[in-house]
N, C-alpha and C. Protein backbone atom coordinates (compact mmCIF):
# COMPACT_ATOMS: atom_id res chain seq x y z
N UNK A 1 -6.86 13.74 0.13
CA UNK A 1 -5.48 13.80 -0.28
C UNK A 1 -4.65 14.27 0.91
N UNK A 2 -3.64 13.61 1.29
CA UNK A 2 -2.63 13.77 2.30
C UNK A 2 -1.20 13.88 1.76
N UNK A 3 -0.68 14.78 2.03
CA UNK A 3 1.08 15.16 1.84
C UNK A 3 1.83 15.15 2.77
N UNK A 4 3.04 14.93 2.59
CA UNK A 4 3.90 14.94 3.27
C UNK A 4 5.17 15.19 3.07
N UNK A 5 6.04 16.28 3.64
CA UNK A 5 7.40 16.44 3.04
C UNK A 5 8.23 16.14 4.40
N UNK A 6 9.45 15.09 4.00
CA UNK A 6 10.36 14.73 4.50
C UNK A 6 11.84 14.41 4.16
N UNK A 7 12.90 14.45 4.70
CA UNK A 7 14.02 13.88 4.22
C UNK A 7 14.66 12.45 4.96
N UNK A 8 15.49 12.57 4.22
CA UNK A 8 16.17 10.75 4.41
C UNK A 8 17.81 11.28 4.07
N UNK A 9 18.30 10.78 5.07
CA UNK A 9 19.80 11.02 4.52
C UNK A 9 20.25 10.07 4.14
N UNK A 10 21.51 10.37 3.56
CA UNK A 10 22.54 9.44 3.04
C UNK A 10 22.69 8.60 4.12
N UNK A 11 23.24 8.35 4.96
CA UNK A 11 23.84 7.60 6.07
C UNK A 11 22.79 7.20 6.61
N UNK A 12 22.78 5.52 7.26
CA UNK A 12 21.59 5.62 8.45
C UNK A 12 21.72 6.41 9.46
N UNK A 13 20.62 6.44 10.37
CA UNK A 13 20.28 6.51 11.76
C UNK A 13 21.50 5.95 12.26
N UNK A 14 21.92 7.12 13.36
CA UNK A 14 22.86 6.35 14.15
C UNK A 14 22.37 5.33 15.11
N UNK A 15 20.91 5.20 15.21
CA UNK A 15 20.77 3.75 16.12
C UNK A 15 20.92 2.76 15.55
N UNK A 16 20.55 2.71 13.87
CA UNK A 16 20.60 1.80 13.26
C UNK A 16 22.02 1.32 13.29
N UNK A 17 23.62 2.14 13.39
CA UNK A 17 24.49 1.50 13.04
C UNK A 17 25.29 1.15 15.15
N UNK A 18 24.50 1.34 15.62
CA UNK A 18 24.71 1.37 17.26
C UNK A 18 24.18 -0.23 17.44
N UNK A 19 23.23 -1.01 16.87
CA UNK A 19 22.99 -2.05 17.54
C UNK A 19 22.87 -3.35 16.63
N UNK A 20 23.48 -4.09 17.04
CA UNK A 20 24.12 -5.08 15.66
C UNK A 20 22.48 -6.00 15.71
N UNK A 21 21.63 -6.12 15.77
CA UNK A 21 20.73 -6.49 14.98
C UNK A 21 20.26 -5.65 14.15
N UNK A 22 20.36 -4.35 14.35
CA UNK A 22 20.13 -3.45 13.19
C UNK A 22 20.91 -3.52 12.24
N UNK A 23 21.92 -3.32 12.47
CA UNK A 23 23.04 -3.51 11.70
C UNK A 23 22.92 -4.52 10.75
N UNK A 24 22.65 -5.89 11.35
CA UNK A 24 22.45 -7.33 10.61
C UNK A 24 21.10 -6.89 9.63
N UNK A 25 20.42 -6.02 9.97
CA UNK A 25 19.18 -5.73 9.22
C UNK A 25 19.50 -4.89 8.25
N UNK A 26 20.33 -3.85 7.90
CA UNK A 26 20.53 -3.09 6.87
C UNK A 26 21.71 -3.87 6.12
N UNK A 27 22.25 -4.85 6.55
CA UNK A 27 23.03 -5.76 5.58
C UNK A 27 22.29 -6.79 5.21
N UNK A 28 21.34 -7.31 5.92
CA UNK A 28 20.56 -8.18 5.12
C UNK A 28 19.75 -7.37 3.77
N UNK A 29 19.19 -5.96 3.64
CA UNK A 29 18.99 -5.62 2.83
C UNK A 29 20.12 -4.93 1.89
N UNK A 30 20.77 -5.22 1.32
CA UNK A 30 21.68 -4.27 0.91
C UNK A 30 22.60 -5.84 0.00
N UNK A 31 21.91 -7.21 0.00
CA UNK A 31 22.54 -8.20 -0.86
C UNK A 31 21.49 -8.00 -2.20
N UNK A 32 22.19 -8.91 -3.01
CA UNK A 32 21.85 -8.62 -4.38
C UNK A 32 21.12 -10.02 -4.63
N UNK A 33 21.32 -10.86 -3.85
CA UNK A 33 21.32 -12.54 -3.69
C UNK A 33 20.99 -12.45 -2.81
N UNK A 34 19.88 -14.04 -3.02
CA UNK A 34 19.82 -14.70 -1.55
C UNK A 34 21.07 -14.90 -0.91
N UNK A 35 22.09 -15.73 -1.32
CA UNK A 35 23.70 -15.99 -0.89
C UNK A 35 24.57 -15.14 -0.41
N UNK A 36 24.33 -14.26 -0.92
CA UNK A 36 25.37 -13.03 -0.58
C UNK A 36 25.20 -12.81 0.81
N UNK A 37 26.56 -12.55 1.67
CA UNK A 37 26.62 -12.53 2.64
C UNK A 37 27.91 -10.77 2.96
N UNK A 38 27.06 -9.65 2.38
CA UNK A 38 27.88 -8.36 2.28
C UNK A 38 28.47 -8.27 3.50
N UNK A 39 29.98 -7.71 3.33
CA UNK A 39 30.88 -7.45 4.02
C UNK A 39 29.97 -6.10 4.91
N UNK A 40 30.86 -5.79 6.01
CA UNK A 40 29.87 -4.89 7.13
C UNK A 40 30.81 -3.49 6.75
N UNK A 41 30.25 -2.84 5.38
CA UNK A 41 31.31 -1.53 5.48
C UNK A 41 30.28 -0.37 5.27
N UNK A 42 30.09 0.82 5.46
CA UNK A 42 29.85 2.28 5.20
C UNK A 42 28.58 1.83 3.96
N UNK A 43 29.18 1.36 2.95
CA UNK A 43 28.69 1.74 2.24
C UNK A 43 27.02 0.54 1.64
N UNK A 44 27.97 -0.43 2.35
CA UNK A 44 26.72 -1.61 2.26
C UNK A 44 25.78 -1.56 3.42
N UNK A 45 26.12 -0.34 4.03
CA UNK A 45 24.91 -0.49 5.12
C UNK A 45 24.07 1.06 4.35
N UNK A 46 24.73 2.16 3.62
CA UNK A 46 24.46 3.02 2.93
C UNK A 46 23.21 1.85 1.69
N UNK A 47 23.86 1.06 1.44
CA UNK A 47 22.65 0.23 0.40
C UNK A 47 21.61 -0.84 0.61
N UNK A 48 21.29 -1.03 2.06
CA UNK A 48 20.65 -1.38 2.51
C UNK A 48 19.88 -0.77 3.65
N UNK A 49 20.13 0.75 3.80
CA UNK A 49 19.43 1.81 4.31
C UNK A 49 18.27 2.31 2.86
N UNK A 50 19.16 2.77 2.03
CA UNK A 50 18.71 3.02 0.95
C UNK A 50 17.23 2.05 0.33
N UNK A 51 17.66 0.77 0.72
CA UNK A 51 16.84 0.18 0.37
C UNK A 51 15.33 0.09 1.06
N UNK A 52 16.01 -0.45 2.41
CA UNK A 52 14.86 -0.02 3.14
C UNK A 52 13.63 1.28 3.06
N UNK A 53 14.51 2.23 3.01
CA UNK A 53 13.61 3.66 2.99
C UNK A 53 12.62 3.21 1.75
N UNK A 54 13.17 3.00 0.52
CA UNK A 54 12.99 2.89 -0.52
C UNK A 54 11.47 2.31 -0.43
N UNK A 55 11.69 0.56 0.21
CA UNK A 55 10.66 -0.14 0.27
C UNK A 55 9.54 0.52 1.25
N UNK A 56 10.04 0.76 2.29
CA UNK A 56 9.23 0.76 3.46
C UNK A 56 8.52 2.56 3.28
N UNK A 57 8.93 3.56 3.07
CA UNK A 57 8.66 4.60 2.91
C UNK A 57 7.87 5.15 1.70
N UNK A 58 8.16 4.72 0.61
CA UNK A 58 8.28 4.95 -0.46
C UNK A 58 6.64 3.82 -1.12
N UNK A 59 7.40 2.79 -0.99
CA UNK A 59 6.51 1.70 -1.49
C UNK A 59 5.68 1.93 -2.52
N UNK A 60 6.85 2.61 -3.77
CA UNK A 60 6.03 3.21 -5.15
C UNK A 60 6.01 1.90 -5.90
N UNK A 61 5.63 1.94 -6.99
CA UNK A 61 5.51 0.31 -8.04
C UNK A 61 6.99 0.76 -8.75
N UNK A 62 7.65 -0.62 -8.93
CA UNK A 62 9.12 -0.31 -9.23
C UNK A 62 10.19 -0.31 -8.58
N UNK A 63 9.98 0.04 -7.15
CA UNK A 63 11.10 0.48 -6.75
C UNK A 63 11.60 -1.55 -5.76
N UNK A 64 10.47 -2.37 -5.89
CA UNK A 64 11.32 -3.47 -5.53
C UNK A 64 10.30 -4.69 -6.67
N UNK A 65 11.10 -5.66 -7.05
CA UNK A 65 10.21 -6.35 -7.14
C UNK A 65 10.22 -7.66 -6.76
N UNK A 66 8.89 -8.12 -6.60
CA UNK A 66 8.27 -9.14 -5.37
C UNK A 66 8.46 -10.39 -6.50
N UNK A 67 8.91 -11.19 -5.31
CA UNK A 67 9.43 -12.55 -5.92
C UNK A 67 8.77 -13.90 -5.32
N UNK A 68 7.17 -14.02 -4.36
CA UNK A 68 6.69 -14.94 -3.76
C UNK A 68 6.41 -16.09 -4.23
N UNK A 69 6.97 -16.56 -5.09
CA UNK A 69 6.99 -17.70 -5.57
C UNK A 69 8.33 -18.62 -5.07
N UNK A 70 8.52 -19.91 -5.39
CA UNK A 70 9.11 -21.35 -4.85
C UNK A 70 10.51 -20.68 -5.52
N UNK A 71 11.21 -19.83 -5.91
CA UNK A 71 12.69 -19.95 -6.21
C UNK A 71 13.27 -19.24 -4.79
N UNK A 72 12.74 -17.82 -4.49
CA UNK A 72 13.66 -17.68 -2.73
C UNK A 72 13.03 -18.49 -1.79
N UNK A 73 12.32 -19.04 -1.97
CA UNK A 73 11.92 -20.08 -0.80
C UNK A 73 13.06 -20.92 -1.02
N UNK A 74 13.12 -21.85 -2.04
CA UNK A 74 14.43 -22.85 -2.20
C UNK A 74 15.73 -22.60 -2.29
N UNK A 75 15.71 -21.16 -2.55
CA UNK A 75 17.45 -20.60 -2.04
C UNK A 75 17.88 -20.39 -1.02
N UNK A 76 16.64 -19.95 0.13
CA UNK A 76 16.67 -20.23 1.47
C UNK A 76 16.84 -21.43 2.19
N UNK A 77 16.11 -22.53 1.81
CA UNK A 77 15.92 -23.63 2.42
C UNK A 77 17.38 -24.12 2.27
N UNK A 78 18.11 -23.58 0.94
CA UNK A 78 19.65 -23.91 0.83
C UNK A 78 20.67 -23.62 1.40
N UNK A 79 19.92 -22.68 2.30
CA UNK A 79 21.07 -21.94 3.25
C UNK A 79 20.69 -21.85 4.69
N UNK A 80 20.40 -22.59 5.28
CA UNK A 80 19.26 -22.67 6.40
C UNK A 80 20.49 -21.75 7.36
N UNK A 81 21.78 -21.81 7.61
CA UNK A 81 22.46 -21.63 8.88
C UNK A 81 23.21 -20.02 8.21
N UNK A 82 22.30 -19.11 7.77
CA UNK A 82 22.66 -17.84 7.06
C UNK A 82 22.81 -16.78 8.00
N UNK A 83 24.06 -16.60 8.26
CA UNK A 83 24.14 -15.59 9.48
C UNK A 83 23.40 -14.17 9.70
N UNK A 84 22.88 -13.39 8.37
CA UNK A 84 22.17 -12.52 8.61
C UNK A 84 20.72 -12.59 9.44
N UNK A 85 20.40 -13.86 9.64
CA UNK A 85 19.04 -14.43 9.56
C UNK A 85 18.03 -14.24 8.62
N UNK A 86 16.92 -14.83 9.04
CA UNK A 86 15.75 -14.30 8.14
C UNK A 86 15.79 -15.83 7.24
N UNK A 87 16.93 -16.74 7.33
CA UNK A 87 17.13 -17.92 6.75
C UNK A 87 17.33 -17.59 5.03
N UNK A 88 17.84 -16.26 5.14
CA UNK A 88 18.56 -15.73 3.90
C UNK A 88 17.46 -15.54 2.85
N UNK A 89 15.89 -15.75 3.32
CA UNK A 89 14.91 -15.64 2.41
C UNK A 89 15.24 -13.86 1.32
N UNK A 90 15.07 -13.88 0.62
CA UNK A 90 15.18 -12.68 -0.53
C UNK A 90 14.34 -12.59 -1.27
N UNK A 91 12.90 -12.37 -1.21
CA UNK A 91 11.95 -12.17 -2.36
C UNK A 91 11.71 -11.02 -2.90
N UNK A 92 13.14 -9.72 -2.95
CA UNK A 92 12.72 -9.19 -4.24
C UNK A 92 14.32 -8.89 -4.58
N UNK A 93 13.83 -8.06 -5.79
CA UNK A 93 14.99 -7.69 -6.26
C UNK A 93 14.67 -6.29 -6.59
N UNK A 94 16.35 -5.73 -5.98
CA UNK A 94 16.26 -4.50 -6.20
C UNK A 94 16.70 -3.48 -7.59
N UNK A 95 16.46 -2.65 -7.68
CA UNK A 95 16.85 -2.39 -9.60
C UNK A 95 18.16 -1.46 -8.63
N UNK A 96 19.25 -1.39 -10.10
CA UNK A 96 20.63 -1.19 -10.21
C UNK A 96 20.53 0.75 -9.87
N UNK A 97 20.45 0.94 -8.62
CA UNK A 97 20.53 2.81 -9.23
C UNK A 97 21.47 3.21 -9.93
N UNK A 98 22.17 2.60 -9.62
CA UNK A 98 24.18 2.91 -10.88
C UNK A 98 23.46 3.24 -12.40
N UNK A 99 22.70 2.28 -12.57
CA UNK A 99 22.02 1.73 -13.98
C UNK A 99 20.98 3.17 -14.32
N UNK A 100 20.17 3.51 -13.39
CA UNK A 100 19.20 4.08 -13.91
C UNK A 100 20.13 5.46 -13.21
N UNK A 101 20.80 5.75 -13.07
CA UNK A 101 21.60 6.87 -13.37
C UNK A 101 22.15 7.33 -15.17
N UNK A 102 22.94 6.26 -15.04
CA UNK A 102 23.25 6.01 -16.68
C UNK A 102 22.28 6.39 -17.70
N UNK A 103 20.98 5.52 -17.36
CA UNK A 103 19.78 6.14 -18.22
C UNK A 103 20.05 5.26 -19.16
């Protein structure tokens, strides 16, 4: 058994908001849609930090869910020239924290 205590702030890393492929990377996570193409503000990079940590740190059951099947493949292929890159692929979806605040 291994532990670990750490924090995560609200805000990214200031490298993350210093170099616009990062940047393009915490807005690519932080859409709700393959399509969505989020505006570059505070708070959508706040929800695609969030997310990240979430997935990448965290990686509890729940906190994304995996979508590898033929529907974000074909929402991608629909958007081939998607400025975030990544060809706008989106295979999961993230749950509403607004929502599970509410309860």
């Amino acid at each position: 058994v291994c532990d670990a205590v750490f924090a995560v702030t609200d805000d990214p890393p200031p490298i993350l908001t210093s170099d616009p492929e990062y940047k393009r990377a915490l807005l690519f996570h932080a859409r709700d849609a393959a399509a969505d193409l989020p505006e570059d503000t505070l708070e959508n990079r706040r929800k695609g930090w969030r997310r990240i940590i979430l997935y990448a740190n965290y990686f509890i059951p729940g906190g994304a869910v995996a979508d590898l099947g033929p529907k974000p493949v074909a929402e991608a292929l629909g958007q081939l020239g998607y400025p975030l890159g990544w060809g706008g692929w989106l295979p999961f979806q993230w749950p509403d924290p607004e929502a599970e605040r509410r309860g």
